[in-house]
Protein backbone atom coordinates (compact mmCIF):
# COMPACT_ATOMS: atom_id res chain seq x y z
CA UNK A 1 71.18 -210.75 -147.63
CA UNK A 2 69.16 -207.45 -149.09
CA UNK A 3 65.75 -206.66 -147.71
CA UNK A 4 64.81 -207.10 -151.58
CA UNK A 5 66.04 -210.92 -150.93
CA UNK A 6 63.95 -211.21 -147.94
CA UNK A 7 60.62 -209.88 -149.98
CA UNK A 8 61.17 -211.78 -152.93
CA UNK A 9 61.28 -214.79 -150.69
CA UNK A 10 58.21 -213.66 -148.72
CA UNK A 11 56.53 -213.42 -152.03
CA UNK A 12 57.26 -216.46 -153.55
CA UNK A 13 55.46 -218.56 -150.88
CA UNK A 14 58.38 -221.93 -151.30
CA UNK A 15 60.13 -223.23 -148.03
CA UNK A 16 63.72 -223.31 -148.76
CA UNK A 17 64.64 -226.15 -146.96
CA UNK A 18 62.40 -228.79 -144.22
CA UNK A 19 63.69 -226.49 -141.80
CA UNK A 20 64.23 -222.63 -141.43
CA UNK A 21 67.58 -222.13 -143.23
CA UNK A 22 67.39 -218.77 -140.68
CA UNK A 23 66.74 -220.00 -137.73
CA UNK A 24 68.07 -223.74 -137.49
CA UNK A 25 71.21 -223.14 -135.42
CA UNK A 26 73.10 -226.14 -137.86
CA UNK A 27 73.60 -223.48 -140.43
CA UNK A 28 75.58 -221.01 -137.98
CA UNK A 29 78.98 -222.71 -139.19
CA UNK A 30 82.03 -221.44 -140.12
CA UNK A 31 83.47 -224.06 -142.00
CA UNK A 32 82.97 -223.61 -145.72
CA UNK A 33 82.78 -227.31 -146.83
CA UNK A 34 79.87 -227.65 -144.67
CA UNK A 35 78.17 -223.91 -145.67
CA UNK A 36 78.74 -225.59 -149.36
CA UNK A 37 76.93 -228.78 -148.35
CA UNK A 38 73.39 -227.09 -146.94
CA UNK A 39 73.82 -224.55 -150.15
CA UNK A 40 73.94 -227.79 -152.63
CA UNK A 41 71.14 -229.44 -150.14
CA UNK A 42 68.81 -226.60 -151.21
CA UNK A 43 69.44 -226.04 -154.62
CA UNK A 44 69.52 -230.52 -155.26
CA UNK A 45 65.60 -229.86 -153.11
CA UNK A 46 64.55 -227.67 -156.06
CA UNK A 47 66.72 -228.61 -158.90
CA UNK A 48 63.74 -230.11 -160.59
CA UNK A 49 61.28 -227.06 -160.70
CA UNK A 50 63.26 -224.58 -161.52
CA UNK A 51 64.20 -226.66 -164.38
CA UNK A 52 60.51 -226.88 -164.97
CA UNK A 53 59.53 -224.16 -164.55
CA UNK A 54 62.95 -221.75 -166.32
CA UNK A 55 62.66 -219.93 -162.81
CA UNK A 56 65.59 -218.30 -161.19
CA UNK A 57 66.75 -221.00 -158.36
CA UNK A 58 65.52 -217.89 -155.44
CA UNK A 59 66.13 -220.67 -152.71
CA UNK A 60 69.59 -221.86 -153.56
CA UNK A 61 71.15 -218.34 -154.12
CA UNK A 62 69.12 -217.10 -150.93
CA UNK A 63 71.18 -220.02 -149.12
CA UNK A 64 74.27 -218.73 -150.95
CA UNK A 65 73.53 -215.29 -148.94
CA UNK A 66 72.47 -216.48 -146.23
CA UNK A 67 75.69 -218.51 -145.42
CA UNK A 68 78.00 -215.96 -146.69
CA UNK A 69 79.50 -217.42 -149.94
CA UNK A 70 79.34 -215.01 -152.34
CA UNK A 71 82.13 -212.22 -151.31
CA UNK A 72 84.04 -215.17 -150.27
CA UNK A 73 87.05 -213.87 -152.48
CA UNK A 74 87.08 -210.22 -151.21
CA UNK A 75 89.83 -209.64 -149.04
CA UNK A 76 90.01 -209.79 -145.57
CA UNK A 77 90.68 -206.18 -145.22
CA UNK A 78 87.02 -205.77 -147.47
CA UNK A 79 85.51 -207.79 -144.88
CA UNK A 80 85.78 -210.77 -147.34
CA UNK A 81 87.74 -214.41 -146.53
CA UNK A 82 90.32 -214.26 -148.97
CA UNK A 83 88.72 -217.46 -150.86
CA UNK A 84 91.03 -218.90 -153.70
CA UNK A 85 89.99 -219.67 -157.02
CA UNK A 86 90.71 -223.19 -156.20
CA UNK A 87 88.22 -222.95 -152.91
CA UNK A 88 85.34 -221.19 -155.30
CA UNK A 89 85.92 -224.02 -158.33
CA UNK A 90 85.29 -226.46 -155.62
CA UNK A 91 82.38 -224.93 -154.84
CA UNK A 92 80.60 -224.45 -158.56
CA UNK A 93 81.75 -228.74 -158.89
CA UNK A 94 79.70 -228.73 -155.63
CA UNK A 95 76.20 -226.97 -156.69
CA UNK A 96 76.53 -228.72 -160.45
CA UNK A 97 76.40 -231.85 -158.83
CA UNK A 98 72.92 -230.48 -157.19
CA UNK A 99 71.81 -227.86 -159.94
CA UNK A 100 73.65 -226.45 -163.18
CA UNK A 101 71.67 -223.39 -163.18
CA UNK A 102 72.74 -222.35 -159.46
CA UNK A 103 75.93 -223.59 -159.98
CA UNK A 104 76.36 -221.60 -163.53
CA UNK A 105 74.57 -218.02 -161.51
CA UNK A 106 77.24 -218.65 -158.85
CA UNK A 107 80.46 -219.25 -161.59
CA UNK A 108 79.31 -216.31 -163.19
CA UNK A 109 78.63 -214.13 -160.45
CA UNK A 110 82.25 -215.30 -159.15
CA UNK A 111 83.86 -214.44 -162.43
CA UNK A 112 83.03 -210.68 -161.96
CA UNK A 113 83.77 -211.05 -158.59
CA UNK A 114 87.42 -211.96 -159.48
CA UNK A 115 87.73 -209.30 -162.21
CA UNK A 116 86.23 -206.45 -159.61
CA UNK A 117 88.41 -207.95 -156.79
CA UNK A 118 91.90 -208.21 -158.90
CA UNK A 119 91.73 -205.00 -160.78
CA UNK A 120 89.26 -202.70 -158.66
CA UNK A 121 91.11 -203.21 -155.21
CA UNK A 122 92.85 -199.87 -154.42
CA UNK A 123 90.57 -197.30 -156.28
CA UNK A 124 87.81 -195.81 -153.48
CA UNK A 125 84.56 -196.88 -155.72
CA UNK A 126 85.44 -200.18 -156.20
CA UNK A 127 86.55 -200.71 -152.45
CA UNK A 128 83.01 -199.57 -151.43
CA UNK A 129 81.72 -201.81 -153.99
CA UNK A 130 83.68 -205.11 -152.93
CA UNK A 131 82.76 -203.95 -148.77
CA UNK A 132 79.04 -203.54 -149.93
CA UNK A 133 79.41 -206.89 -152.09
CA UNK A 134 80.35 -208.96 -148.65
CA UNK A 135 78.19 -207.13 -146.00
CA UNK A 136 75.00 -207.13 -148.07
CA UNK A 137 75.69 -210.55 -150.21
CA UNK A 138 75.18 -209.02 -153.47
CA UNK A 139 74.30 -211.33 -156.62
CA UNK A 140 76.44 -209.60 -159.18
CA UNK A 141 75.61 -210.06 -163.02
CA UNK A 142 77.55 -210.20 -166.04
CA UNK A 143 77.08 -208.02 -169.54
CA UNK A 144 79.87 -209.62 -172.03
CA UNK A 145 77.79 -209.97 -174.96
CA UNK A 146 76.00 -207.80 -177.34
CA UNK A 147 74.19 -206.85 -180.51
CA UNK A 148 75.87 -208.36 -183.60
CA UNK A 149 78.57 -209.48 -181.97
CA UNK A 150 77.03 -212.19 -180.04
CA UNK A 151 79.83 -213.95 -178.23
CA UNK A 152 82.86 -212.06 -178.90
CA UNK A 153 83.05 -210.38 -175.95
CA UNK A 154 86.39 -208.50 -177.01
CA UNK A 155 84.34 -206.36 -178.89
CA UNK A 156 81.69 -203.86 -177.76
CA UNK A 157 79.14 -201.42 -179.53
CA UNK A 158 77.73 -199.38 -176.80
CA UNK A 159 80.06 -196.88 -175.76
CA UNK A 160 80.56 -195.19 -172.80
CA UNK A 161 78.87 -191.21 -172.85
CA UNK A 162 80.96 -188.94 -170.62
CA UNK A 163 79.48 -185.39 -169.01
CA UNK A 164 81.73 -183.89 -166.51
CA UNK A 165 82.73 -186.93 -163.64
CA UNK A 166 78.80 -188.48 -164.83
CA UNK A 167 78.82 -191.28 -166.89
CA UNK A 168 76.26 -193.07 -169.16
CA UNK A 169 75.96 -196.35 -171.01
CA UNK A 170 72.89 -197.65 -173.38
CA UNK A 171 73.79 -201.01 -174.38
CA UNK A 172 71.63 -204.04 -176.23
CA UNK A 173 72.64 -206.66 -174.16
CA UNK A 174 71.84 -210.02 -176.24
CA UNK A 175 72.01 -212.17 -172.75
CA UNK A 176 72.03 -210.92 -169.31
CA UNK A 177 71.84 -214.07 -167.06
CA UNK A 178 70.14 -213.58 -164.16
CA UNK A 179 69.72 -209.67 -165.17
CA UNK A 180 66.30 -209.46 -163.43
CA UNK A 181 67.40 -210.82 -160.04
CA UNK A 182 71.09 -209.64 -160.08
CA UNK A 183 71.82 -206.55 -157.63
CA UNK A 184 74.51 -205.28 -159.69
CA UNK A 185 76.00 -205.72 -163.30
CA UNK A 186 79.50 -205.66 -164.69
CA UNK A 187 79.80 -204.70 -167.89
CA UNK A 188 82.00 -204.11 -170.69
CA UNK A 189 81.55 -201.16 -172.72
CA UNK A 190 83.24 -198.94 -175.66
CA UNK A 191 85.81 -196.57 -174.08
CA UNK A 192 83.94 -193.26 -175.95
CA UNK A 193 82.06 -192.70 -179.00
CA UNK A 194 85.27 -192.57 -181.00
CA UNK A 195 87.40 -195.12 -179.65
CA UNK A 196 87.05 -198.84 -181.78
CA UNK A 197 85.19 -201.38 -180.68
CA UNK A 198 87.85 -203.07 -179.03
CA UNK A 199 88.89 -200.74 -177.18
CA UNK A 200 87.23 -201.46 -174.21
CA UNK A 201 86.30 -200.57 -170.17
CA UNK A 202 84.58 -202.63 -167.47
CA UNK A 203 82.42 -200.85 -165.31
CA UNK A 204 80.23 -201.68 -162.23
CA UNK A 205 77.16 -200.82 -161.87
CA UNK A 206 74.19 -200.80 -158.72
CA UNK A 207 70.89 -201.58 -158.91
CA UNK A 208 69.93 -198.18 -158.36
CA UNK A 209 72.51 -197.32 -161.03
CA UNK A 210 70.51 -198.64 -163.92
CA UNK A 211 67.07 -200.33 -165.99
CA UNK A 212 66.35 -203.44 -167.81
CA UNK A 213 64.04 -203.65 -170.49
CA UNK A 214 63.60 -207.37 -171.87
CA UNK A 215 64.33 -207.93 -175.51
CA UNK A 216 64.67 -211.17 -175.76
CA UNK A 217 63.37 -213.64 -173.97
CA UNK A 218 64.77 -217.29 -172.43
CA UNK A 219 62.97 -220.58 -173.27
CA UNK A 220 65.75 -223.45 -173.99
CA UNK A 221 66.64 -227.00 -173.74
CA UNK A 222 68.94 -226.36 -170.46
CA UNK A 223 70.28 -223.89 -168.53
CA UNK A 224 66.81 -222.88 -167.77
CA UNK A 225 67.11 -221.08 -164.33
CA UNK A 226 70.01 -219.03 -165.20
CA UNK A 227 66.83 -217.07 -167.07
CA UNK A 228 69.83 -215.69 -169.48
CA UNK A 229 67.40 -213.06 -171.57
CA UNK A 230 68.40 -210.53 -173.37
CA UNK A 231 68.02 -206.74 -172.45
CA UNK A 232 68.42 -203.16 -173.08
CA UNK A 233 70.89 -201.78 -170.45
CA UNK A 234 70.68 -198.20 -169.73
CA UNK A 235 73.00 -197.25 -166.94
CA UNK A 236 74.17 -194.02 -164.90
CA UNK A 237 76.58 -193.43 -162.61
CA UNK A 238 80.36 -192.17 -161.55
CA UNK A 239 83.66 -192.49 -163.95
CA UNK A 240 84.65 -193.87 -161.08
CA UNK A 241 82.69 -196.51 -161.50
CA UNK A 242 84.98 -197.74 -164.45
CA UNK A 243 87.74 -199.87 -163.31
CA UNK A 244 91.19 -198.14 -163.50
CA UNK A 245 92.70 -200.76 -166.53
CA UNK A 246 91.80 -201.12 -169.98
CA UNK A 247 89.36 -204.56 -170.32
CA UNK A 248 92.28 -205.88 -172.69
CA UNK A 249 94.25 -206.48 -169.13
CA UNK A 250 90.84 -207.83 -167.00
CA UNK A 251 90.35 -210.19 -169.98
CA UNK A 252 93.69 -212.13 -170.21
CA UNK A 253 94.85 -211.69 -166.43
CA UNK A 254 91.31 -212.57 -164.87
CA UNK A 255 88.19 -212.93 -167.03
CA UNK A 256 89.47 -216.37 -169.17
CA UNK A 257 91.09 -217.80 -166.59
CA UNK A 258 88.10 -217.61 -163.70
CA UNK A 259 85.15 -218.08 -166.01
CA UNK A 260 86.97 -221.01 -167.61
CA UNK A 261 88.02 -222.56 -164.55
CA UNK A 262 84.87 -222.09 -162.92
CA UNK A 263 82.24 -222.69 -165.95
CA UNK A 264 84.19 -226.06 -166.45
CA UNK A 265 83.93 -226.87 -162.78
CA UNK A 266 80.19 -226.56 -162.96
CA UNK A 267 80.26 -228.86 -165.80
CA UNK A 268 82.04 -231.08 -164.41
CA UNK A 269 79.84 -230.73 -161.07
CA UNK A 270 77.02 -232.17 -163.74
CA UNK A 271 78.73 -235.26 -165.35
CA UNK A 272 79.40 -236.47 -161.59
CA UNK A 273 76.20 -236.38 -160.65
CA UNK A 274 75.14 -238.12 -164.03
CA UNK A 275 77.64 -240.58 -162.97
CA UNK A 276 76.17 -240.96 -159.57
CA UNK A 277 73.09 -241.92 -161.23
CA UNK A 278 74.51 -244.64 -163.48
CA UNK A 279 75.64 -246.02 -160.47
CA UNK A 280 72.42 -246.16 -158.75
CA UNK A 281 71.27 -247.68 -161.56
CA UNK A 282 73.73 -250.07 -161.67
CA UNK A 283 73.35 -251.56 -157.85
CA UNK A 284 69.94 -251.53 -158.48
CA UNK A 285 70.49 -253.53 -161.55
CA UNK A 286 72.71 -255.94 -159.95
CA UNK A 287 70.15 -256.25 -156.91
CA UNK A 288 67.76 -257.72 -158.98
CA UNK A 289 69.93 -259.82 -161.30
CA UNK A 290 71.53 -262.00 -158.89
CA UNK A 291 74.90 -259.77 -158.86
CA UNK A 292 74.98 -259.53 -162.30
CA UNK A 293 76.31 -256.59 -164.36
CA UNK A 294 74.29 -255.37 -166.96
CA UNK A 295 75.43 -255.51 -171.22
CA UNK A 296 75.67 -251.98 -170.66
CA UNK A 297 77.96 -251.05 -167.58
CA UNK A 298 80.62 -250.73 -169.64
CA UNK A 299 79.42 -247.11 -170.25
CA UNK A 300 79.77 -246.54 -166.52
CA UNK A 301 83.65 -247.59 -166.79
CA UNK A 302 84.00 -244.59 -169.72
CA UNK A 303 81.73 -242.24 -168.25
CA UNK A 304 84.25 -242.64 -164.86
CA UNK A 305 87.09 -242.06 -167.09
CA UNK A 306 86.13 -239.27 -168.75
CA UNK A 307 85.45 -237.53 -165.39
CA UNK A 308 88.39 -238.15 -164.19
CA UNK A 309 89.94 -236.38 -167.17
CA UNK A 310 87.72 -233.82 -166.72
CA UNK A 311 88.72 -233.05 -163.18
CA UNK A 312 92.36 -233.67 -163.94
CA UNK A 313 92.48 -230.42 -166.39
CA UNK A 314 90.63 -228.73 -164.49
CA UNK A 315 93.11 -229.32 -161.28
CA UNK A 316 96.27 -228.43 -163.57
CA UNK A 317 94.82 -225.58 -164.86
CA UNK A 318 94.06 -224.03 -161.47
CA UNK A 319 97.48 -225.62 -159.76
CA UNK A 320 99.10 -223.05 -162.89
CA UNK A 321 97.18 -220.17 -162.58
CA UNK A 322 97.86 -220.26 -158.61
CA UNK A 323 101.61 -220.91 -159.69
CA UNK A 324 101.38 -217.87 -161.66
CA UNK A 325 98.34 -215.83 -160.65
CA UNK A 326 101.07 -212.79 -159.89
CA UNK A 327 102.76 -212.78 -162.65
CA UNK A 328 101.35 -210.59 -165.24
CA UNK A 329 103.26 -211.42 -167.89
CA UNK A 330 102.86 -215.17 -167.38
CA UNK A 331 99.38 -214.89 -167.53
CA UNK A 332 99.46 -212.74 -170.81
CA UNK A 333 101.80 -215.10 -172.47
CA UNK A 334 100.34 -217.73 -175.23
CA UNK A 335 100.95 -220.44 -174.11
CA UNK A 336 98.69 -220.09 -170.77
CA UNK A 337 96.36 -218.45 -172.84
CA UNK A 338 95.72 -221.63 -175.05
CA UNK A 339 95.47 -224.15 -172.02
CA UNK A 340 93.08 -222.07 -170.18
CA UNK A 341 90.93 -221.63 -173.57
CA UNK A 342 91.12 -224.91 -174.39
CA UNK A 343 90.49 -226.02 -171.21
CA UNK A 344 87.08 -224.72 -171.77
CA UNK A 345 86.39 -226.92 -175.23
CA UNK A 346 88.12 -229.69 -173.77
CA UNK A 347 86.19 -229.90 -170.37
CA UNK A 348 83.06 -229.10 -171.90
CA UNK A 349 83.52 -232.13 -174.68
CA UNK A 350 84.20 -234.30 -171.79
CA UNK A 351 81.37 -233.37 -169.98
CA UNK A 352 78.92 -233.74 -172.57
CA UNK A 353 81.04 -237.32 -173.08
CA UNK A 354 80.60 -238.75 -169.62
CA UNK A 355 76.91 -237.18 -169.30
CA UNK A 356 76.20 -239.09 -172.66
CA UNK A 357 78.67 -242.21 -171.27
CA UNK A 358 75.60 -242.19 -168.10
CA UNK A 359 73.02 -242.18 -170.26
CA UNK A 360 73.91 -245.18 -172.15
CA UNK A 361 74.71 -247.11 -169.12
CA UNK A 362 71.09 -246.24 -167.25
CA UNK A 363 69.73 -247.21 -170.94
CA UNK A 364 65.84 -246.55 -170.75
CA UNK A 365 65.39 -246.19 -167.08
CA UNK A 366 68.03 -242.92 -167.51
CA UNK A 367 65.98 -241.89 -170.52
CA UNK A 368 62.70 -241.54 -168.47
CA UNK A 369 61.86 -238.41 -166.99
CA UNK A 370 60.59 -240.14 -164.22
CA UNK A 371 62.63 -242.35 -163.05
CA UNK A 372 65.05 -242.03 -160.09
CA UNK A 373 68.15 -242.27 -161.89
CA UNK A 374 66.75 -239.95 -164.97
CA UNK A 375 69.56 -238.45 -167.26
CA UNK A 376 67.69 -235.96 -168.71
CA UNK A 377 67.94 -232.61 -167.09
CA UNK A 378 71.50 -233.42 -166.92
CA UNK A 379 71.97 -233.79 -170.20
CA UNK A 380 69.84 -231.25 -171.11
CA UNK A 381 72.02 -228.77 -169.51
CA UNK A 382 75.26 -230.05 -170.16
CA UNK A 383 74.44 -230.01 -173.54
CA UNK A 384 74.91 -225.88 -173.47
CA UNK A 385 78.72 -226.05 -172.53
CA UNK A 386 80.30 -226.38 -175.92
CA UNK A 387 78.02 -223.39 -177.11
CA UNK A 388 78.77 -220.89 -174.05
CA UNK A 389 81.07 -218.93 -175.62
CA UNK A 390 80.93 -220.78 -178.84
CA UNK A 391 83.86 -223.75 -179.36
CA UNK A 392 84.45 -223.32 -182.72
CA UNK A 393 85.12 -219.71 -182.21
CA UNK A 394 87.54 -220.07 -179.48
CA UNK A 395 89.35 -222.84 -181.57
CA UNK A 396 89.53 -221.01 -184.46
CA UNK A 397 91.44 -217.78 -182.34
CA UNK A 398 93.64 -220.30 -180.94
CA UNK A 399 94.73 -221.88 -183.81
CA UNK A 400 95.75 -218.41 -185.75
CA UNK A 401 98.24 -217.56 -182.78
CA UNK A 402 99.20 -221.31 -182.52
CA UNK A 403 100.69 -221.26 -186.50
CA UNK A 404 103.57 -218.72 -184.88
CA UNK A 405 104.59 -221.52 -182.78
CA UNK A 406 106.37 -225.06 -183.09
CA UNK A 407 105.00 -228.17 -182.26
CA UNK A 408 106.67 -229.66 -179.23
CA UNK A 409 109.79 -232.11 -180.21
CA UNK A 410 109.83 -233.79 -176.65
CA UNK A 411 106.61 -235.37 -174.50
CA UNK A 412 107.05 -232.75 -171.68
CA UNK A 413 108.57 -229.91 -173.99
């Protein structure tokens, strides 16, 4: 944890937990189920203000540092555990089941984490970077999107200026999620002034590397703490700084397949915890109607099956990308880059499904704002998953490479 963590939590006057999450001994564990646990305990303790108030959830990524789960990936030769994407997705389901905008910082952070990790490993900046990422618990933003080109992040406008081994990048950023509070960025870029669009680079960025100025600002119907505005990015630094393959590589081999696996596990971290509360709802219900089921628990039945869909792709999808996680051509290949796009739209539509599925259960009492099995933040912030990285967009790409293949002639062909 930075000393910059330590003063914005000194300035922001909130306890982070009923007891010091610094000093209570119970926190010194090594176990990372349990770290997990008091990080979801914190962020579920403020869940409801930050949503309120669209403010950055400060405790619950504090508690992240704190316990030592964000260079959890890093290798142990960085310092790092050697975490598995499985291990991390696990954790995201955890915090959405306590707060989607912590759990959607942490995916995100993780996602750059992964691309830095896999690709950056071996060249001396980006060794530094991943040793300085575990010993000081840096929150590392994402820069994907820009300008006209809103969400297709596989093309950029701002390129990258070169002057001797100096590098410099002025790029308008249409979201930055947690820009402000982030201690570095990751972001794509144009290769040069000449080079298309793309024809991109990643490159990693400090704090001390580069300013923000706001553009756009970030008032929505969910998501609110992830305080996604939009900015003007003007960085500086080292071409060492950019990571040694072209972003074409990063994008197929570790971009997709972490920030789908690990946006839908926050998703899916919501709809349990909607499901949670139709079942609170429902033993209360049945408590007061002489063990009766209400008209309406059918909904429960179908928002438990959709779940359990949801968690099932999700589980493939990681069991294949583990399978093949080494193989770069595997990973490159169509037909794992359809599932793990379409495990995005598909977990996403199921999310919003069972959320919806809750809803309808809890009936009036899940409608209310407040009431103690209330819907509405979750739905709220489910509702942004099928326009992160826009659906339609990434079914459309799909189904241009699909018409070069043939449709399956056997159930498991």
């Amino acid at each position: 944890m930075t000393v910059h963590d330590l003063r914005r939590l000194k300035a922001s006057n909130v306890e982070l937990a009923p007891a010091s999450l610094f000093e209570d001994p119970r926190y010194a564990v090594d176990d990372l189920v349990q770290r997990t646990e008091r990080v979801a305990a914190v962020a579920a303790l403020h869940a409801d203000d930050v949503d309120r108030d669209g403010r950055f959830p400060l405790e619950a990524i504090t508690a992240a540092k704190a316990l030592g789960l964000m260079g959890l990936m890093a290798p142990t030769t960085h310092g790092g555990e050697g975490a598995s994407l499985a291990q991390v997705a696990d954790i995201c389901f955890a915090l959405g089941r306590a707060c989607a905008s912590t759990a959607m910082i942490y995916a995100m952070h993780q996602v750059k984490v992964a691309c830095v990790i896999r690709h950056g490993v071996g060249s001396a900046w980006h060794d530094d970077f991943i040793r300085r990422l575990v010993r000081d618990q840096l929150l590392v933003a994402s820069s994907t999107t820009e300008g006209s080109g809103g969400g297709n992040v596989r093309s950029s406008e701002g390129p990258i200026q070169y002057d001797g081994e100096r590098i410099s990048l002025e790029r308008a950023a249409s979201v930055i999620s947690y820009g402000a509070e982030a201690d570095a960025v990751v972001t794509t870029a144009r290769r040069n002034a000449d080079a298309a669009g793309s024809d991109q680079v990643l490159a990693a960025f400090l704090r001390r590397d580069y300013t923000l100025e706001r553009t756009l600002s970030w008032d929505t119907l969910g998501m609110r703490g992830t305080c996604s505005a939009g900015f003007t990015l003007r960085a500086t630094g080292e071409k060492a700084q950019l990571l040694p393959v072209p972003y074409a590589t990063i994008h197929a081999q570790s971009m997709v397949p972490a920030a789908h696996i690990l946006w839908s596990s926050a998703w899916a971290g919501v709809a349990a915890s909607a499901v949670e509360k139709a079942r609170k709802y429902l033993r209360k219900s049945m408590r007061s109607g002489d063990g009766e089921l209400p008209p309406s628990a059918h909904y429960f039945t179908k928002a438990g099956a959709s779940l359990r869909a949801a968690r099932a792709l999700i589980a493939s999808a990681v069991e294949r990308y583990e399978a093949i996680k080494d193989d770069r051509e595997a990973l490159e290949a169509f037909d794992f880059q359809s599932e793990i796009n379409l495990l995005k739209v598909d977990v996403s539509e199921l999310a919003v499904q069972t959320v919806m599925s809750a809803l309808r259960c809890g009936g009036l009492s899940s409608y209310r704002n407040d009431s103690d099995v209330s819907i509405g933040r979750h739905l709220r912030d489910v509702l942004s998953s099928p326009i992160m990285i826009n659906n339609d967009r990434i079914l459309a790409n799909v189904a241009a490479s699909a018409l070069l293949t043939e449709v399956p002639a056997t159930v498991r062909g």
